[in-house]
C-alpha atoms as a PDB file:
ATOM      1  CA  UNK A   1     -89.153-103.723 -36.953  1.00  0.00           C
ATOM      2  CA  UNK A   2     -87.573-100.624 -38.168  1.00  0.00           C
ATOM      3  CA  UNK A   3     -83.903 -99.989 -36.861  1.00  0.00           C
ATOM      4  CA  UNK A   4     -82.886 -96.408 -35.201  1.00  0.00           C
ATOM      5  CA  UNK A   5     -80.655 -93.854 -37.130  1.00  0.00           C
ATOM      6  CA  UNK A   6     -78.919 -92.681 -33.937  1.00  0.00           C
ATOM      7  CA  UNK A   7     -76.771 -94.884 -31.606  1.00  0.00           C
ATOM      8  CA  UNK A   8     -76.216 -93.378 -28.069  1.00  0.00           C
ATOM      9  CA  UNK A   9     -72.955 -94.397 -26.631  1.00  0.00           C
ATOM     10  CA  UNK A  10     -72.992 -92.087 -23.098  1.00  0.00           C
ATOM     11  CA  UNK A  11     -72.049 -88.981 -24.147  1.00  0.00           C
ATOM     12  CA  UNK A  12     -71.523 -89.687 -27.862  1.00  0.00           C
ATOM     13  CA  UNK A  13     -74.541 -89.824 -30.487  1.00  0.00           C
ATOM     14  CA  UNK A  14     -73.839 -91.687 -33.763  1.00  0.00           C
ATOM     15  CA  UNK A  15     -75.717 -90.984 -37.055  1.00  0.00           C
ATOM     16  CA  UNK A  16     -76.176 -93.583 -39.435  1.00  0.00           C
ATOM     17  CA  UNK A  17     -74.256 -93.037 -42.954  1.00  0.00           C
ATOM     18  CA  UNK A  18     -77.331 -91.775 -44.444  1.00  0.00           C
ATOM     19  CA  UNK A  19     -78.245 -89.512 -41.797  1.00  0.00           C
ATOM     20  CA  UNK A  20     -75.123 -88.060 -41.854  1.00  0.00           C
ATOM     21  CA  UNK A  21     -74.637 -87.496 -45.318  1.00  0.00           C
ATOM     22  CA  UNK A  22     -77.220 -84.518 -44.408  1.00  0.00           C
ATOM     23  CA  UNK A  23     -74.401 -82.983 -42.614  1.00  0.00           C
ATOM     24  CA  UNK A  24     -71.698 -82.819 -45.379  1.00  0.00           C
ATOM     25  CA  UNK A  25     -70.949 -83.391 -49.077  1.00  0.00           C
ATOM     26  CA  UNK A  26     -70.604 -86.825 -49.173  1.00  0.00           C
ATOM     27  CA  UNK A  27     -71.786 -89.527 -50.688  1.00  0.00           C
ATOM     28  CA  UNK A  28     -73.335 -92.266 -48.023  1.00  0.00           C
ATOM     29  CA  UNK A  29     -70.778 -94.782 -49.834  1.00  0.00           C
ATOM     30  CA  UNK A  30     -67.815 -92.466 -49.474  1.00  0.00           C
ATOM     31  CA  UNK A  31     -68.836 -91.770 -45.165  1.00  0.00           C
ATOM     32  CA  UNK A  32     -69.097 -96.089 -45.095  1.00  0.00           C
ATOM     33  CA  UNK A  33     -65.424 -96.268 -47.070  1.00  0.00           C
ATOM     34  CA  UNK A  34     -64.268 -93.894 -44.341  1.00  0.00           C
ATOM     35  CA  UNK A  35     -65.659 -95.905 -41.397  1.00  0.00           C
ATOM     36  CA  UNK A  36     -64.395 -98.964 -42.333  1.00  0.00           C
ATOM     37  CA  UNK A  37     -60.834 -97.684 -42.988  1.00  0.00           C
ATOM     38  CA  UNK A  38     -61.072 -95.536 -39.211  1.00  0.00           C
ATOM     39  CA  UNK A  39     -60.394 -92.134 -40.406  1.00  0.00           C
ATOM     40  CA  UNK A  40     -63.915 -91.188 -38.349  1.00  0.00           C
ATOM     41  CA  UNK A  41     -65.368 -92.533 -34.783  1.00  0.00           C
ATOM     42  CA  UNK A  42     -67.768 -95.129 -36.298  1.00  0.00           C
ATOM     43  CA  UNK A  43     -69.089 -98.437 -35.203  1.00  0.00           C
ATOM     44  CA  UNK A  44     -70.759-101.420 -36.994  1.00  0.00           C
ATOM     45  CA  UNK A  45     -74.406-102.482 -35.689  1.00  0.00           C
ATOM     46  CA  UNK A  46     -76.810-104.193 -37.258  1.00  0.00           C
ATOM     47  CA  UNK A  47     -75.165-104.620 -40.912  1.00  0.00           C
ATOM     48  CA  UNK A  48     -74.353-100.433 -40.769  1.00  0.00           C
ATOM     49  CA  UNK A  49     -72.212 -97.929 -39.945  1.00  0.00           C
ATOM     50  CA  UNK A  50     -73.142 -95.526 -37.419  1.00  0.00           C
ATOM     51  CA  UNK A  51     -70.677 -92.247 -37.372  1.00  0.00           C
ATOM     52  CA  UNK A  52     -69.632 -89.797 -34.879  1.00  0.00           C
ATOM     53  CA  UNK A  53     -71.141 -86.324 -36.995  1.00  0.00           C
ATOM     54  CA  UNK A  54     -68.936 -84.119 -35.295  1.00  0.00           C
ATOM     55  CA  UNK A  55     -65.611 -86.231 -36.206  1.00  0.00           C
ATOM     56  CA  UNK A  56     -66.995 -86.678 -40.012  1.00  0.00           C
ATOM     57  CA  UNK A  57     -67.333 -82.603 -39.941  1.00  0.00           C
ATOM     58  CA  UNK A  58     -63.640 -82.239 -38.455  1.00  0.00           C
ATOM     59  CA  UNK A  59     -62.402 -84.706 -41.507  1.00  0.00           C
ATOM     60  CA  UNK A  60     -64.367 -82.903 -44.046  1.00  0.00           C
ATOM     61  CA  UNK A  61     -62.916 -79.421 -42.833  1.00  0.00           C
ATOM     62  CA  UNK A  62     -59.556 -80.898 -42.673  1.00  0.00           C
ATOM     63  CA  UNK A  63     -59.550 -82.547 -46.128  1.00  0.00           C
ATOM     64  CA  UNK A  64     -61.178 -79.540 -47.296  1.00  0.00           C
ATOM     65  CA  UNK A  65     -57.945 -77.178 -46.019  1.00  0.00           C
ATOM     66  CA  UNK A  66     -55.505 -79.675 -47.558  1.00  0.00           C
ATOM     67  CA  UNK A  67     -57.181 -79.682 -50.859  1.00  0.00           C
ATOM     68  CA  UNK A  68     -57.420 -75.837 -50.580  1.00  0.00           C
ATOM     69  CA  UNK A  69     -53.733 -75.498 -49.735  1.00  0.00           C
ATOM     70  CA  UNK A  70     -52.530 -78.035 -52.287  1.00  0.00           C
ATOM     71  CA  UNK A  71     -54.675 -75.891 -54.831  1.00  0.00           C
ATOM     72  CA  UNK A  72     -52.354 -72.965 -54.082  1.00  0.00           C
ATOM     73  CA  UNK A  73     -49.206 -74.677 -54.313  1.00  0.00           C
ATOM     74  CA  UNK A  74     -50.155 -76.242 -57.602  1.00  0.00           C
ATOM     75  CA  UNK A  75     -51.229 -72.763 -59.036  1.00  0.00           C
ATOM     76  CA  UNK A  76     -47.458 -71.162 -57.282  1.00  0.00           C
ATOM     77  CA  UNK A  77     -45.989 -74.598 -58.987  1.00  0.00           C
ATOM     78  CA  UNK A  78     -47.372 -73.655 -62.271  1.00  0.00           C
ATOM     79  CA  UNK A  79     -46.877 -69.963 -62.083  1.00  0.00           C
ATOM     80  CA  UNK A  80     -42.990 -70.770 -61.838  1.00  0.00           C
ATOM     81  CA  UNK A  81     -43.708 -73.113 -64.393  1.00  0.00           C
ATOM     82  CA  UNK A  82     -44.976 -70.668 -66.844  1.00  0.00           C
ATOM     83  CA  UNK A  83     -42.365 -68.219 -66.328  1.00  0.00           C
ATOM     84  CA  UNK A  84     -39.984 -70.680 -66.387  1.00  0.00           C
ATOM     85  CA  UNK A  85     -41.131 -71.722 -70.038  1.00  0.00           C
ATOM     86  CA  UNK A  86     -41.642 -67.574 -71.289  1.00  0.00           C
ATOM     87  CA  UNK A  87     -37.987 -67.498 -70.182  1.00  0.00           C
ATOM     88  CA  UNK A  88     -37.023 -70.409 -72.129  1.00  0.00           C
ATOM     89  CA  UNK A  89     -38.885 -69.286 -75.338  1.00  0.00           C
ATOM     90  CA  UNK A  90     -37.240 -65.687 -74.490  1.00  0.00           C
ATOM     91  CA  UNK A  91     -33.837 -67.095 -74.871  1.00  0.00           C
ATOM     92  CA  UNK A  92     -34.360 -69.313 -78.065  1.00  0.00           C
ATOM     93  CA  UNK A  93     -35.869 -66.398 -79.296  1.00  0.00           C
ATOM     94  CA  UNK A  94     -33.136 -64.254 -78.593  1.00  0.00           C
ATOM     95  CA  UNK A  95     -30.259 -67.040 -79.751  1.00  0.00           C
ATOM     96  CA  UNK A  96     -32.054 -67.638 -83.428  1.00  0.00           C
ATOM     97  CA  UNK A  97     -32.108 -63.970 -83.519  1.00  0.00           C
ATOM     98  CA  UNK A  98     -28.386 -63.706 -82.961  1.00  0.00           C
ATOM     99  CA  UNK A  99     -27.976 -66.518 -85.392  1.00  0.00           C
ATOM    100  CA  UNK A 100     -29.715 -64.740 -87.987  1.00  0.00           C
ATOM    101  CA  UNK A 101     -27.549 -61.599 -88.285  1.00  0.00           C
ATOM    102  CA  UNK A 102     -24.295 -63.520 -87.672  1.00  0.00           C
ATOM    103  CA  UNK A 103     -24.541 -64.019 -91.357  1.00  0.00           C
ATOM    104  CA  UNK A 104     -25.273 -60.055 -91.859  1.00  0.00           C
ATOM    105  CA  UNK A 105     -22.640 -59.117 -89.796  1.00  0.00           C
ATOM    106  CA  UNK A 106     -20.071 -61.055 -91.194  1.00  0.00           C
ATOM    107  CA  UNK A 107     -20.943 -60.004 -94.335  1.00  0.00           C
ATOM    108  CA  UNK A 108     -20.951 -56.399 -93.525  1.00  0.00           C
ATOM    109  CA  UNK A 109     -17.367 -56.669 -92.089  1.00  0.00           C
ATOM    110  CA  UNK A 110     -16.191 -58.492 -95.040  1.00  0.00           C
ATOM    111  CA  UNK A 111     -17.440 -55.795 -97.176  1.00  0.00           C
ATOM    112  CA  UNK A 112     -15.343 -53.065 -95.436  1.00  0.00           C
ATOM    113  CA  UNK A 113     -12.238 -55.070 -94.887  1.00  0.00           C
ATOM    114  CA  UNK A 114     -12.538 -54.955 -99.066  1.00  0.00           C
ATOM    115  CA  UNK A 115     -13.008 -51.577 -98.841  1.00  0.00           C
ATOM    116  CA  UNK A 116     -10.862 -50.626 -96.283  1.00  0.00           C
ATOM    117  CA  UNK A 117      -8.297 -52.527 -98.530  1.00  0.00           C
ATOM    118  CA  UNK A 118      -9.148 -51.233-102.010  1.00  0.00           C
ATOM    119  CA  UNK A 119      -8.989 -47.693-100.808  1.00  0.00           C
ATOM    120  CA  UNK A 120      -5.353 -48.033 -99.343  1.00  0.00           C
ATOM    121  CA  UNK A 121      -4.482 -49.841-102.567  1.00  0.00           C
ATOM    122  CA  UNK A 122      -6.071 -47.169-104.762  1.00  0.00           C
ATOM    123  CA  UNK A 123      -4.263 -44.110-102.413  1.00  0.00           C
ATOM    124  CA  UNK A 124      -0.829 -45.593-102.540  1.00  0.00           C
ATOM    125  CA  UNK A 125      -1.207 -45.693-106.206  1.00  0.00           C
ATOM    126  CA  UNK A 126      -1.959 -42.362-106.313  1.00  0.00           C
ATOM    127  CA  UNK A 127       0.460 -40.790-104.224  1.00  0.00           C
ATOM    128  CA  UNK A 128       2.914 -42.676-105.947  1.00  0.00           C
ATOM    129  CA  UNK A 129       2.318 -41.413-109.039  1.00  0.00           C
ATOM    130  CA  UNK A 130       0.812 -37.888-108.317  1.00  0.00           C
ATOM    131  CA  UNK A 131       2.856 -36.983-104.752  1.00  0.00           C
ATOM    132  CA  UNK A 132       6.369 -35.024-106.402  1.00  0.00           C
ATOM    133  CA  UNK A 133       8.787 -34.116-104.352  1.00  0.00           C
ATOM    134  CA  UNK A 134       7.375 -30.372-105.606  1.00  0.00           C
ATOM    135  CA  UNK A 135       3.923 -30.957-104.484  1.00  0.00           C
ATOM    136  CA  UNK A 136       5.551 -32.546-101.140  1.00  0.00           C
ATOM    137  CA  UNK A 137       7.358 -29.607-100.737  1.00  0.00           C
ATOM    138  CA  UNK A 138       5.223 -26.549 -99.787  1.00  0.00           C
ATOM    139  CA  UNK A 139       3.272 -28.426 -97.361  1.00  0.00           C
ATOM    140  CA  UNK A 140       6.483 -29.767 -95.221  1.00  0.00           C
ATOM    141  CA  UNK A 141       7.466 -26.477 -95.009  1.00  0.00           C
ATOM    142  CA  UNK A 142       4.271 -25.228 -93.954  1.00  0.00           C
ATOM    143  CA  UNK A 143       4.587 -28.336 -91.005  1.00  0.00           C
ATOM    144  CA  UNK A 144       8.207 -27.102 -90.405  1.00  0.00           C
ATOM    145  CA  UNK A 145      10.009 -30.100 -92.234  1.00  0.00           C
ATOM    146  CA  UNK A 146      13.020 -30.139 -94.805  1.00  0.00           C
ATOM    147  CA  UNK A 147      13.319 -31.814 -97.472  1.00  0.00           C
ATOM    148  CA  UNK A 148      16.328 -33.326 -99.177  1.00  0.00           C
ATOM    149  CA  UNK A 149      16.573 -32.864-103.034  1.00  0.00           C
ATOM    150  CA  UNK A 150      15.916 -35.666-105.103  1.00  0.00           C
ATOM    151  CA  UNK A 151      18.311 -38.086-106.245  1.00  0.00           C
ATOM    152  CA  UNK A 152      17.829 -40.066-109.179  1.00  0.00           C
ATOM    153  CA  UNK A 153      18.503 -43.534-109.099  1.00  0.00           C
ATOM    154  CA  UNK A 154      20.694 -45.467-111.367  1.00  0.00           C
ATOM    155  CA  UNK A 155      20.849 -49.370-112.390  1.00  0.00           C
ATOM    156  CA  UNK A 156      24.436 -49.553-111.648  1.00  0.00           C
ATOM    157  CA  UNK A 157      25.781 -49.499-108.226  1.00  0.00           C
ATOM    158  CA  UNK A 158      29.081 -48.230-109.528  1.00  0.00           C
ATOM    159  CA  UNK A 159      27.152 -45.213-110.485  1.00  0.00           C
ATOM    160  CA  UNK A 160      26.617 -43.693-107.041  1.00  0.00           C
ATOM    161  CA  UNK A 161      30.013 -44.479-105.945  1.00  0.00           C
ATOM    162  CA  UNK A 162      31.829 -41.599-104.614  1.00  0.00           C
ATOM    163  CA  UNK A 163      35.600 -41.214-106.327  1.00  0.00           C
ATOM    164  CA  UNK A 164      38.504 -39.882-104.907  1.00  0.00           C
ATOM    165  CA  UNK A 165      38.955 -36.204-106.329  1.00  0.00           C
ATOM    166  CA  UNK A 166      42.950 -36.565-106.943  1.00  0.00           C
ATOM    167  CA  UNK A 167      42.216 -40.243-108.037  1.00  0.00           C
ATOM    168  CA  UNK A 168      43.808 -40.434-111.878  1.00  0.00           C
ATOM    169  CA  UNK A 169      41.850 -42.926-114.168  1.00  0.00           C
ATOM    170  CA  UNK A 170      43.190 -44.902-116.741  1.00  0.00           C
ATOM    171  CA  UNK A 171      42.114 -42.065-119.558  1.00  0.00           C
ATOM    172  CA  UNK A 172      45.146 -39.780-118.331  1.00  0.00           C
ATOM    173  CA  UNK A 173      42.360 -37.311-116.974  1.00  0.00           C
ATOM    174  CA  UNK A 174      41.736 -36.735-113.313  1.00  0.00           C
ATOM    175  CA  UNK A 175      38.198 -37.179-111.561  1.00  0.00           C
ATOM    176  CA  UNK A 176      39.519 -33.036-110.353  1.00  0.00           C
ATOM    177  CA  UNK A 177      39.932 -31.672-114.103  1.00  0.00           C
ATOM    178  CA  UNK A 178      37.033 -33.864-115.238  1.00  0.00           C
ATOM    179  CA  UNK A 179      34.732 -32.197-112.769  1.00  0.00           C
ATOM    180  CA  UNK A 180      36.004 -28.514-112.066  1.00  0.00           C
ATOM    181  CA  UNK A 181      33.415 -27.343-114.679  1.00  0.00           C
ATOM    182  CA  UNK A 182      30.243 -28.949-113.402  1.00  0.00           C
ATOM    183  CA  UNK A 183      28.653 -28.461-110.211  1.00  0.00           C
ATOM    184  CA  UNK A 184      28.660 -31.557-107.876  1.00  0.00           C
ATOM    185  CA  UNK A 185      27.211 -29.915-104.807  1.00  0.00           C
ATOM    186  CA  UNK A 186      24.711 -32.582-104.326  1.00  0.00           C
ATOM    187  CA  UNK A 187      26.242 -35.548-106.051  1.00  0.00           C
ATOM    188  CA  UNK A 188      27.126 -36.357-109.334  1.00  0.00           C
ATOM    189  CA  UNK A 189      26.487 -40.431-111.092  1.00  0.00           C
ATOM    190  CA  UNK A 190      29.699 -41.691-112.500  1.00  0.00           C
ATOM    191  CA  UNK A 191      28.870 -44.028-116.157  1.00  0.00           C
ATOM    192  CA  UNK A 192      31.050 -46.144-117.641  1.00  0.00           C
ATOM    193  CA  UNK A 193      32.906 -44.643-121.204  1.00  0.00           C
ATOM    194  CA  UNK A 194      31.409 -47.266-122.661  1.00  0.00           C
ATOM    195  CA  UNK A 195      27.892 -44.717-122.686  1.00  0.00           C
ATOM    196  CA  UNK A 196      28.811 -42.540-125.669  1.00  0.00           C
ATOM    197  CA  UNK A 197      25.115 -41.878-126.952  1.00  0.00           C
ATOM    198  CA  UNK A 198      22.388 -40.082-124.511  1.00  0.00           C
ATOM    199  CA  UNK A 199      19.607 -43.463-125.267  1.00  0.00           C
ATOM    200  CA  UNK A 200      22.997 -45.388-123.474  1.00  0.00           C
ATOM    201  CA  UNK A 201      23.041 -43.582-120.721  1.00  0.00           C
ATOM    202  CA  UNK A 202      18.594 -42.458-120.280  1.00  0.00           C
ATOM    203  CA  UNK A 203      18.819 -46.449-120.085  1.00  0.00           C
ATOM    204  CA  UNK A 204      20.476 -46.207-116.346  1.00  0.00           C
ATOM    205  CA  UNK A 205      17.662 -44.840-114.724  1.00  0.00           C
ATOM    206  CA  UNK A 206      14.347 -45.805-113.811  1.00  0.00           C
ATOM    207  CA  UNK A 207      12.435 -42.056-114.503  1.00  0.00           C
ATOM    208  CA  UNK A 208      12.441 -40.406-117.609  1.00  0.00           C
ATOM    209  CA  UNK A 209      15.239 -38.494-118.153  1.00  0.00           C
ATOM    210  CA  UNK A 210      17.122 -36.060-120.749  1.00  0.00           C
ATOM    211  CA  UNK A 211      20.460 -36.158-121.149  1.00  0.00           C
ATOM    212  CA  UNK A 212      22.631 -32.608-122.052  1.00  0.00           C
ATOM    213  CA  UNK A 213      26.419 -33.625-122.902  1.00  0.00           C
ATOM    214  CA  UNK A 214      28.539 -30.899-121.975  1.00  0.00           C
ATOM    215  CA  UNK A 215      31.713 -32.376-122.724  1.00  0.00           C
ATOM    216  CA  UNK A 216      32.884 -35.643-124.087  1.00  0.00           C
ATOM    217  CA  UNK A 217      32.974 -37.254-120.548  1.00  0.00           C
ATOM    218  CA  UNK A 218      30.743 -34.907-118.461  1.00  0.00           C
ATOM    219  CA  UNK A 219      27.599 -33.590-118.804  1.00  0.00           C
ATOM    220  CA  UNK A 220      23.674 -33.336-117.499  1.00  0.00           C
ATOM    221  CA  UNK A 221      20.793 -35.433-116.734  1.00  0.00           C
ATOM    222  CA  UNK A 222      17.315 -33.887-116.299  1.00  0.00           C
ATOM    223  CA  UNK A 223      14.594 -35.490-114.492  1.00  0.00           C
ATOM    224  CA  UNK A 224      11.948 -35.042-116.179  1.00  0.00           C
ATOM    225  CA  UNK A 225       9.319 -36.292-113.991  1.00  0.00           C
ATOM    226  CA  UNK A 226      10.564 -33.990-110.985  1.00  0.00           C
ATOM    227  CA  UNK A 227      11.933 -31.414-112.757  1.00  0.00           C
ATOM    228  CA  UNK A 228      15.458 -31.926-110.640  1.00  0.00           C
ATOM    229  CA  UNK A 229      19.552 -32.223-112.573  1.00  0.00           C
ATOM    230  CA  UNK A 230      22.116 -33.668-111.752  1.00  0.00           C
ATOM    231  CA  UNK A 231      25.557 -33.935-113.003  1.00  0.00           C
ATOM    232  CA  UNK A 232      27.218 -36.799-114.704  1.00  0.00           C
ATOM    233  CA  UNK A 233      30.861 -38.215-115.693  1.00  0.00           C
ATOM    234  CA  UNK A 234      31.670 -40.823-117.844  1.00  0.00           C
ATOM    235  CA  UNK A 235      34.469 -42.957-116.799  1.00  0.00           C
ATOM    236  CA  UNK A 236      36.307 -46.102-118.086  1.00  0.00           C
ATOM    237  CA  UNK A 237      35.204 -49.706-116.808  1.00  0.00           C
END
């Protein structure tokens, strides 16, 4: 005695599981596994499951929209994934990059901070030795400046002291009658006596200088560097 597929229940018809595998892609196992656990209207008769096709079709369309929309969050889930990771690669990227020419630029800087520094070095060299007072002049005159003459420096403090005019030294000669015959307009060095060749006295002063005796206690030094005189007087010490 062979046993029905269909199992009429009033108004409901029920397909066995291999009858209604026919109806969607399922394996007759998978349509029993879903009987038994109630996710369909089934019912157990004669050692099989009978199914409700109409309830295994609204599961299957179901299960087939949650697959579908759990497709498209995965692929939104791994789009943000992906750009999340070419961002990531971007950056090391970009930080090994600016690790590589931290050595460059530190380098570079170094280099003209050595420059920078030689070339000061090497212009205050040269305008000390080449910038006269001569060659200083035309051009502050052309930017409206003046410029004092040039005073030569001596060792001695006691040279660049300023004396009394009426002041009477120890020699019997005044500073007034000791001077009368040189011009002191802008300054005149005072040496002690003791200065009675011109290598004693060239040995004051820092430039090269020439020394013209005009008396026995008065007399001129020439700058030779700048070119400038200026009187001097010998007095005791």
């Amino acid at each position: 005695m062979s046993i029905s597929p269909v199992i009429e229940l009033g108004s409901i018809t029920l397909l066995s599981a291999t009858a209604a595998a026919e109806y969607v892609p399922y394996t007759i196992e998978f349509i029993e596994t879903l009987a038994r656990e109630g996710s369909v209207v089934s019912v157990y008769s004669n050692d099989q499951w009978f199914v409700d096709v109409t309830s295994l079709q609204n599961f299957y369309a179901q299960a087939s929209l949650e697959e579908s929309v759990r497709a498209r969050l995965m692929n939104a889930k791994q789009v943000r994934d992906d750009e999340v990771v070419a961002l990531y690669r971007a950056r090391l990227a970009e930080i090994a990059e600016t690790h590589q020419s931290l050595p460059q630029k530190a380098l570079f800087h170094t280099v003209a901070l050595v420059c920078c520094g030689v070339g000061a070095g090497i212009f205050f060299v040269l305008a000390n030795e080449y910038m006269t007072p001569e060659l200083l002049q035309p051009a502050a005159a052309t930017a409206g400046f003046e410029m004092s003459p040039f005073t030569p420096q001596v060792n001695e403090v006691r040279d660049t002291v300023s004396v009394p005019n009426q002041e009477v030294v120890d020699i019997g000669v005044s500073v007034t009658e000791m001077t009368e015959s040189i011009d002191i307009a802008h300054g005149v060095a005072l040496l002690p006596s003791s200065s009675t060749s011109a290598r004693a006295v060239e040995d004051f002063f820092s430039d090269p200088v020439r020394v013209e005796a005009v008396s026995s206690t008065t007399g001129q030094i020439h700058n030779v560097r700048t070119n400038e005189n200026m009187p001097y007087v010998q007095i005791p010490h």
